[in-house]
N, C-alpha and C. Protein backbone atom coordinates (compact mmCIF):
# COMPACT_ATOMS: atom_id res chain seq x y z
N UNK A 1 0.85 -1.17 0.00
CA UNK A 1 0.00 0.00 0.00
C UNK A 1 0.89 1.23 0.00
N UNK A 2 0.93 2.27 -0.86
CA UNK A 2 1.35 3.75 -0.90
C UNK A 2 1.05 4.67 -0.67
N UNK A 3 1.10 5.70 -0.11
CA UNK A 3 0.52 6.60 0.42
C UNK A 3 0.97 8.35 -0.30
N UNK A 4 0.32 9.43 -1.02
CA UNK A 4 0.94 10.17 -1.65
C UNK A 4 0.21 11.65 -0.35
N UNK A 5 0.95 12.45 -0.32
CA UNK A 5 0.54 13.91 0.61
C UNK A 5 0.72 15.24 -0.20
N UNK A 6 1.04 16.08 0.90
CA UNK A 6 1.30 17.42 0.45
C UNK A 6 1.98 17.59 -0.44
N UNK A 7 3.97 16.27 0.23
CA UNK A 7 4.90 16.20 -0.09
C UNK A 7 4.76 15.92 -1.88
N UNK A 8 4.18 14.90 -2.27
CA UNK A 8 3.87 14.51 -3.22
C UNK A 8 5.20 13.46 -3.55
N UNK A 9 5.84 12.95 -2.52
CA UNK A 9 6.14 11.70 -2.53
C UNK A 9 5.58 10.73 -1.88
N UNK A 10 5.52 9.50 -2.42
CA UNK A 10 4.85 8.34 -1.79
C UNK A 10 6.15 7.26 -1.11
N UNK A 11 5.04 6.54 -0.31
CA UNK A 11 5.94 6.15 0.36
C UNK A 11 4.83 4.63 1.24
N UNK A 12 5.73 3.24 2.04
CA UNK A 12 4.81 2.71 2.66
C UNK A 12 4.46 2.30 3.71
N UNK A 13 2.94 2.40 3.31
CA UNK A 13 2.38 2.48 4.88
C UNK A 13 2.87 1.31 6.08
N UNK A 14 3.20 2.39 6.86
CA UNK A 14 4.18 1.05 8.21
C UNK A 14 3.09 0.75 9.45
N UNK A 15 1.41 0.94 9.11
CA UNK A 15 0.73 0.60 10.36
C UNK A 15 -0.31 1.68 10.64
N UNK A 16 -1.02 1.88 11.52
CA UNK A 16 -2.06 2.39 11.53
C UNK A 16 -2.15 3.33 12.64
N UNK A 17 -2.97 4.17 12.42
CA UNK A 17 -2.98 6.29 13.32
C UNK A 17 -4.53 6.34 13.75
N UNK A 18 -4.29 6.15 15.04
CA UNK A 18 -5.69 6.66 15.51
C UNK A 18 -5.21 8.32 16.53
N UNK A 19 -6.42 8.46 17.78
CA UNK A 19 -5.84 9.24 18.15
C UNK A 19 -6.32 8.98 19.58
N UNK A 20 -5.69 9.43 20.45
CA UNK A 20 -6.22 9.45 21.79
C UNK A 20 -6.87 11.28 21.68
N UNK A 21 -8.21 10.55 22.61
CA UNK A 21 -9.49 11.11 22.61
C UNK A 21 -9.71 10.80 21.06
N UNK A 22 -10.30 9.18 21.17
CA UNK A 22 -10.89 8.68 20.07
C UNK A 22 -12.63 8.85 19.40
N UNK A 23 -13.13 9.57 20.38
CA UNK A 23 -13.95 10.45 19.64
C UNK A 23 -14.60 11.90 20.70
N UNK A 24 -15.04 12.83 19.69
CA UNK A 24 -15.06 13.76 21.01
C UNK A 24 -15.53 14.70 20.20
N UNK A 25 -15.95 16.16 20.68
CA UNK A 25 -15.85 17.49 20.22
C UNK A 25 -15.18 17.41 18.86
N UNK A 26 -16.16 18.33 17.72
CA UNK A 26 -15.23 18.83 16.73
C UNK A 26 -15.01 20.02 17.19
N UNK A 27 -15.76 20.75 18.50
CA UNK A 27 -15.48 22.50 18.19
C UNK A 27 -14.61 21.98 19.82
N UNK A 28 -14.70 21.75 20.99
CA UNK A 28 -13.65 21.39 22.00
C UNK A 28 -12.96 20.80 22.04
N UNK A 29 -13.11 19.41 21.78
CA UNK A 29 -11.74 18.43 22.14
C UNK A 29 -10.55 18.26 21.96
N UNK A 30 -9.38 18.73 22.49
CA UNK A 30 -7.78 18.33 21.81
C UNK A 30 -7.48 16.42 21.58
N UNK A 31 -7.27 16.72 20.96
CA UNK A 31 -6.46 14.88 20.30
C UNK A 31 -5.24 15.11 20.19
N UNK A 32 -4.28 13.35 20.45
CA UNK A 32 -3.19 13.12 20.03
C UNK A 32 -3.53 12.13 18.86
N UNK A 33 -2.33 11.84 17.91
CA UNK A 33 -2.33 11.35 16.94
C UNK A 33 -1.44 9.97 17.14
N UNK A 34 -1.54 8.96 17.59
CA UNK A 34 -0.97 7.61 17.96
C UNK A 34 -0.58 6.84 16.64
N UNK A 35 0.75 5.98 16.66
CA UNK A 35 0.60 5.14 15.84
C UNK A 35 1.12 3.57 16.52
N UNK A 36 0.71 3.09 15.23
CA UNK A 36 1.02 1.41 15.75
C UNK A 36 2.13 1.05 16.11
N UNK A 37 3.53 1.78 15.55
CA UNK A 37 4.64 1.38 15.67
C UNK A 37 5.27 3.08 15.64
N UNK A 38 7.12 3.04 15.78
CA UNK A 38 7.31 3.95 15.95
C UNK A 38 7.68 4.72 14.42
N UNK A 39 8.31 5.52 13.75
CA UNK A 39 8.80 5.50 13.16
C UNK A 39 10.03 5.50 12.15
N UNK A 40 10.93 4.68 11.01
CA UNK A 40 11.85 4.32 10.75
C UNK A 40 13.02 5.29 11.20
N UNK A 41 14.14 4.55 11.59
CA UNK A 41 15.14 5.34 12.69
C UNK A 41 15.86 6.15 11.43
N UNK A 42 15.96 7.51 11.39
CA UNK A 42 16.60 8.30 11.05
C UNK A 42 15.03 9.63 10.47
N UNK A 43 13.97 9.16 11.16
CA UNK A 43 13.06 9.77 10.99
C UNK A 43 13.56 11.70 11.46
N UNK A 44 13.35 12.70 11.12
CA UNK A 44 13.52 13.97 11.81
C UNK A 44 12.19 14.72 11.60
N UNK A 45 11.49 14.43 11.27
CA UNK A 45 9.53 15.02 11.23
C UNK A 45 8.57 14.24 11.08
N UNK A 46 7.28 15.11 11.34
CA UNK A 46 6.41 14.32 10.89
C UNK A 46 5.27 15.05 11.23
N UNK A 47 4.73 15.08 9.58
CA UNK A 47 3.29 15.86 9.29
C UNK A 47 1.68 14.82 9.30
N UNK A 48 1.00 15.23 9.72
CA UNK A 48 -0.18 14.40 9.41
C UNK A 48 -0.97 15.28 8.44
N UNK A 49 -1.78 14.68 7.25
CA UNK A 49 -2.20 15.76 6.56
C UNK A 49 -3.77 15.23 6.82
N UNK A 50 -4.68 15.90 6.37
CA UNK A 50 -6.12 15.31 6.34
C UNK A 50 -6.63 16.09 4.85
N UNK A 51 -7.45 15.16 4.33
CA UNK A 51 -8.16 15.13 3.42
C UNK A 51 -9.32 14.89 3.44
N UNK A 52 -10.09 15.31 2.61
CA UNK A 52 -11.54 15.04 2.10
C UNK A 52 -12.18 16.13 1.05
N UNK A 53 -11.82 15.26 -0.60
CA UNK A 53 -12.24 16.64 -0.87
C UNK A 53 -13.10 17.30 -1.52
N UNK A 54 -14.11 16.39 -0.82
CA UNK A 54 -15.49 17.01 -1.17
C UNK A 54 -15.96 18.02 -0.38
N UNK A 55 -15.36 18.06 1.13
CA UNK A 55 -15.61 19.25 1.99
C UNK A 55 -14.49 20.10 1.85
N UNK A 56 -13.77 20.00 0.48
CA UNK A 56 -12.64 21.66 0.49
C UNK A 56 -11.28 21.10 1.39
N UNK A 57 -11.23 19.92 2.12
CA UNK A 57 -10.06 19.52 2.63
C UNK A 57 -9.05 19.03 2.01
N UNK A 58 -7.90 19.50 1.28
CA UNK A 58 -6.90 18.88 0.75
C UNK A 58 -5.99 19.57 1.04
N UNK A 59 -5.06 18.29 1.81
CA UNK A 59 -3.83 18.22 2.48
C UNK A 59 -3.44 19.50 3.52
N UNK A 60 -4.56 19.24 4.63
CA UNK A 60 -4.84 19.97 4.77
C UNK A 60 -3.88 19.73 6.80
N UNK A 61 -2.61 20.39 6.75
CA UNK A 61 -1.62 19.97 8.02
C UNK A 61 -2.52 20.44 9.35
N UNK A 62 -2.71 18.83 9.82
CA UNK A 62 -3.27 18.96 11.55
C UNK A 62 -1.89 18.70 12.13
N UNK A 63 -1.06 18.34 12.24
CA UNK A 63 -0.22 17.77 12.90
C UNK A 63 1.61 18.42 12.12
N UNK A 64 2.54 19.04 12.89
CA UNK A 64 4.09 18.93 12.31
C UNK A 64 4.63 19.01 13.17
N UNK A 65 5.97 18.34 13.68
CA UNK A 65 6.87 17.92 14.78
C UNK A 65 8.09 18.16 14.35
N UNK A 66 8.90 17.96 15.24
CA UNK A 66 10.46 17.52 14.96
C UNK A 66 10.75 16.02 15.48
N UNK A 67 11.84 15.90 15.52
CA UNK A 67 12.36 14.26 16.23
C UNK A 67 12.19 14.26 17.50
N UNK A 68 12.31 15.70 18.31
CA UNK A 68 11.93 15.31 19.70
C UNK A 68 11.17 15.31 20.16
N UNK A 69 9.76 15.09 19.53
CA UNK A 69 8.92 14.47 19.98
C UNK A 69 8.39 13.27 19.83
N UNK A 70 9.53 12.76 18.82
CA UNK A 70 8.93 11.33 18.17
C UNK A 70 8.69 9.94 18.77
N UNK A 71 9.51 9.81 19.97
CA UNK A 71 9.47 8.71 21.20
C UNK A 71 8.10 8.56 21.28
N UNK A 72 7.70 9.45 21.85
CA UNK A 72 6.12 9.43 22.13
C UNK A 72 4.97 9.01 20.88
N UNK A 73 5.51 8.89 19.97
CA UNK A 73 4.19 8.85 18.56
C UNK A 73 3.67 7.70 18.77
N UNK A 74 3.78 6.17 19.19
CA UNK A 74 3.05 5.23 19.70
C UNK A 74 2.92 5.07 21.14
N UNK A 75 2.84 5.95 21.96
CA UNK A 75 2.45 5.56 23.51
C UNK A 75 1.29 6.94 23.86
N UNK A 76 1.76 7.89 24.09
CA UNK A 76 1.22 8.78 24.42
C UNK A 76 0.49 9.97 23.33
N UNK A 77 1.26 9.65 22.04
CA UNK A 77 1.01 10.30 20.46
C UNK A 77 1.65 11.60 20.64
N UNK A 78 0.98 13.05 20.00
CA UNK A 78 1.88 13.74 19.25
C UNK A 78 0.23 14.94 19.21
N UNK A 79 0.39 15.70 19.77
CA UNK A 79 -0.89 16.75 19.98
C UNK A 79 -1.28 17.14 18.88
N UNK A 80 -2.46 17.12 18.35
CA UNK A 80 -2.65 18.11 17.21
C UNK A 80 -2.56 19.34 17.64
N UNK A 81 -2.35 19.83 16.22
CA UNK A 81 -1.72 21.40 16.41
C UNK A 81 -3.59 22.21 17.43
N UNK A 82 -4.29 21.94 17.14
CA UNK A 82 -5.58 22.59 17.77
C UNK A 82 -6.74 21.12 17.43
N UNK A 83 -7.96 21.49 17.77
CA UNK A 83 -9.17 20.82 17.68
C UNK A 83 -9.78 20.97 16.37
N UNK A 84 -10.15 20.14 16.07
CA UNK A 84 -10.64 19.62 13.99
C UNK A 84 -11.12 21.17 13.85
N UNK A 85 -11.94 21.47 14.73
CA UNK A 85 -12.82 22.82 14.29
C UNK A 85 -12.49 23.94 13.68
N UNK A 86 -10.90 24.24 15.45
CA UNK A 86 -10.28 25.39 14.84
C UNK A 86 -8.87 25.24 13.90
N UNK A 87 -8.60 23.79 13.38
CA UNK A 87 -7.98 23.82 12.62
C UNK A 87 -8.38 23.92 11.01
N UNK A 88 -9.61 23.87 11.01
CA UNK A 88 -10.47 24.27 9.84
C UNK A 88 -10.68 25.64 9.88
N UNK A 89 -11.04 26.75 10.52
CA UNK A 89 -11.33 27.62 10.61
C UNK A 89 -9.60 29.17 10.67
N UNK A 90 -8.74 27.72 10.93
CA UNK A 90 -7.44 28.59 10.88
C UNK A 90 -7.04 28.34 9.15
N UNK A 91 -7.40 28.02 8.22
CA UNK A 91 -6.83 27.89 7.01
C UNK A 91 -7.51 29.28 6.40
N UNK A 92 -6.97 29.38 5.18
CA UNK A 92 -7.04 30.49 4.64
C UNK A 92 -7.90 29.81 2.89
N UNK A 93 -8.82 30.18 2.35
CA UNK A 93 -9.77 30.71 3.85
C UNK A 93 -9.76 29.73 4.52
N UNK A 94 -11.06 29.85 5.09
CA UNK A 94 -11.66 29.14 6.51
C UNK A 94 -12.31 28.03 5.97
N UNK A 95 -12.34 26.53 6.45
CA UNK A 95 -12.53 26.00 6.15
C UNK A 95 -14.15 25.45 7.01
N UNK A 96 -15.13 24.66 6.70
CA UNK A 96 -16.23 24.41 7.76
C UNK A 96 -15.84 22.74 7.77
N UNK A 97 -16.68 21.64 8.54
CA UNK A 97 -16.78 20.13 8.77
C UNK A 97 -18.07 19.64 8.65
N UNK A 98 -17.99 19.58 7.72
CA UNK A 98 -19.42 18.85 7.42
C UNK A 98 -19.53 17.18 7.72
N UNK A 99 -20.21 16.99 7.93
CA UNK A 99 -20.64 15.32 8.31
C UNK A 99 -19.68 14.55 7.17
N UNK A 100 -19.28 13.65 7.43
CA UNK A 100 -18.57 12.77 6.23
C UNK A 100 -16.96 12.26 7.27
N UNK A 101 -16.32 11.38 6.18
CA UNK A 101 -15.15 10.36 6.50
C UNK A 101 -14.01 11.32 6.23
N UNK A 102 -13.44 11.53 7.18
CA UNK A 102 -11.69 12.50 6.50
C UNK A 102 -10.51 11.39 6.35
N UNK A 103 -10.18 11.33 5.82
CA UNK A 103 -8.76 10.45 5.81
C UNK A 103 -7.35 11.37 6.07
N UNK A 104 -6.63 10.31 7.01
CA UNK A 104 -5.47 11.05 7.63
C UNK A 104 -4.32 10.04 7.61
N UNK A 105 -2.98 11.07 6.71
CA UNK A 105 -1.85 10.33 6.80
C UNK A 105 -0.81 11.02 7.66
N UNK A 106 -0.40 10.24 8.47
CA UNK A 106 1.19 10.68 9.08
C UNK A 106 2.00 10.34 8.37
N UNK A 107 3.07 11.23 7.90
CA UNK A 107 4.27 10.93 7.21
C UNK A 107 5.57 11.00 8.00
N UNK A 108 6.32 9.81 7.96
CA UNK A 108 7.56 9.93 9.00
C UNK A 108 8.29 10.42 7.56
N UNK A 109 9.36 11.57 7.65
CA UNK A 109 10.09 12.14 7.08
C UNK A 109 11.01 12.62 7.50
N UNK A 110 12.40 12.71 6.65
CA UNK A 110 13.84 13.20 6.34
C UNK A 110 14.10 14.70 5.97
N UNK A 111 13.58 15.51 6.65
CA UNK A 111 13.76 16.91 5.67
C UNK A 111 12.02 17.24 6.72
N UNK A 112 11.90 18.41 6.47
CA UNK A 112 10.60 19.36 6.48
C UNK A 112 9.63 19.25 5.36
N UNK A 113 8.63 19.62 5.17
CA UNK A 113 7.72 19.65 4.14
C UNK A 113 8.01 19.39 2.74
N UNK A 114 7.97 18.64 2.32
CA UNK A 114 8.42 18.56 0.58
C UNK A 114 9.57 17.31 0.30
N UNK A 115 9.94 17.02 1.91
CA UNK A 115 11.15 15.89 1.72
C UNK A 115 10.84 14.83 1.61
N UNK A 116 11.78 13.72 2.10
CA UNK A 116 11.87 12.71 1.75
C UNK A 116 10.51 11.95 2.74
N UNK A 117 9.75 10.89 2.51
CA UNK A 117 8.70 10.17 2.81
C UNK A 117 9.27 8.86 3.52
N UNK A 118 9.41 8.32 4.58
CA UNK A 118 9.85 7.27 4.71
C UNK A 118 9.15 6.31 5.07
N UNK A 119 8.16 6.68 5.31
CA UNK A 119 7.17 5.74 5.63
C UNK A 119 5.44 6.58 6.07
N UNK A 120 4.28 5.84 6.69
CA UNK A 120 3.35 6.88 6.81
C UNK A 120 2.45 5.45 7.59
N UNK A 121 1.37 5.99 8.00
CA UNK A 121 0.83 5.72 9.06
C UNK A 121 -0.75 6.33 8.75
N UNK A 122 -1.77 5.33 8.45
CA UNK A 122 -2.89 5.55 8.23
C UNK A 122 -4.31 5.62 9.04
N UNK A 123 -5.20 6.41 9.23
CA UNK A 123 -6.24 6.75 9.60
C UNK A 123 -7.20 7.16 9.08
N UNK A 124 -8.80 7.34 9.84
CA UNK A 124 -9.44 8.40 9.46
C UNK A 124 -10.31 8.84 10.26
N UNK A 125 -11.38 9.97 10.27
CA UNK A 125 -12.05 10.20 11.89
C UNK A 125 -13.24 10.29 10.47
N UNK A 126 -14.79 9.97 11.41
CA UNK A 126 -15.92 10.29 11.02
C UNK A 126 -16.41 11.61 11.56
N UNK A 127 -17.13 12.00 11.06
CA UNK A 127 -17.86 13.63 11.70
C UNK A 127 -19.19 13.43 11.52
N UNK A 128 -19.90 13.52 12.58
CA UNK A 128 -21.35 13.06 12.70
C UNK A 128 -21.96 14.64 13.63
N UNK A 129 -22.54 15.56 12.66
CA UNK A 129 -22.94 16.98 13.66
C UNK A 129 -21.55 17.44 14.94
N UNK A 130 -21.65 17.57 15.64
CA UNK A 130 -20.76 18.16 16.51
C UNK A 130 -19.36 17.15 17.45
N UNK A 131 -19.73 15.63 16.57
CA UNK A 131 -18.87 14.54 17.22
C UNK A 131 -17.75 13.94 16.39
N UNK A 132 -16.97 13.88 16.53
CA UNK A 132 -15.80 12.99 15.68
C UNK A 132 -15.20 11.73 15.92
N UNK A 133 -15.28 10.85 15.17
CA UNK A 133 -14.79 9.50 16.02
C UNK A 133 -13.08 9.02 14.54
N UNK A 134 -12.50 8.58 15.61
CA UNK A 134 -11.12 8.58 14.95
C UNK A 134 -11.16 6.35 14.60
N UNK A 135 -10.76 6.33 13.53
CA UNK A 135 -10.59 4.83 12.86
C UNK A 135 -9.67 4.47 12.53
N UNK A 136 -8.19 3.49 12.97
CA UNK A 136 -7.10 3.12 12.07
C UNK A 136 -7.55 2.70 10.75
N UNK A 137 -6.75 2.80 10.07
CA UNK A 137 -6.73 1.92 8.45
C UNK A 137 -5.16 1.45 8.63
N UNK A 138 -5.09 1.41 7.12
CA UNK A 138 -3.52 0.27 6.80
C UNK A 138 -3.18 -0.96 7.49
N UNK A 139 -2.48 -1.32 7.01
CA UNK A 139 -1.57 -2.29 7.98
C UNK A 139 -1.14 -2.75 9.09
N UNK A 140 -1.44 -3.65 9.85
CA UNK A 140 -0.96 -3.81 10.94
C UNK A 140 0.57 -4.07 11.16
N UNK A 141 1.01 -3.34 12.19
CA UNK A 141 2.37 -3.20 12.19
C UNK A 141 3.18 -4.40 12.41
């Protein structure tokens, strides 16, 4: 399975991304972004992008780190940058969440935005009115 992002390199999927606070608030709840395994050693980032793009979502960054936070990406996860809501509402424009499936990739990467892909880590959350529930996909690690 391959996975293509922002980066617009692909790369394969090493296991599956849910999040702690697995479902909750789209306009309150903070989430972390968990994965099954950690990611490949010489990893130095890692973006999660979300899509859907029938609601205007493409590649659209909830999540960017450095390496020192990366220990944590399968135990405790990796904060999203804010809550689905106001990370929709922080894009330019503003984005809304309409009911429907988002799909979400973590990309373990070599470089910042545009680099190298080394692997990625699959998910997706449902949006049902004001609730979000988070789903692994891919591979089991």
């Amino acid at each position: 399975m391959s996975a293509a992002g922002a980066s617009g390199a692909t790369s394969d999927s090493l296991g599956t991304l849910t999040a702690v606070a697995a479902t909750g608030s789209v306009t309150y709840t903070p989430f972390s972004l968990v994965t099954s395994d950690l990611c490949p050693a010489g990893t130095e980032y890692v973006n999660a992008w979300v899509n859907n793009p029938a609601a205007g979502w493409n590649d659209v960054l909830m999540v960017g780190t450095t390496d020192l936070e990366l220990a944590n990406l399968n135990t405790s996860g990796i904060p999203a940058t804010n809550t689905i809501g106001s990370i929709a509402t922080d894009q330019t424009p503003a984005l809304s969440v309409p009911d429907g499936t988002y799909s979400v990739s973590l990309h373990c990467q070599v470089g910042i935005i545009g680099a190298e892909v080394v692997g990625t880590f699959d998910g997706s959350f449902t949006v049902a009115g004001d609730t979000y529930t988070f789903e692994p996909l891919g591979a089991a690690a």
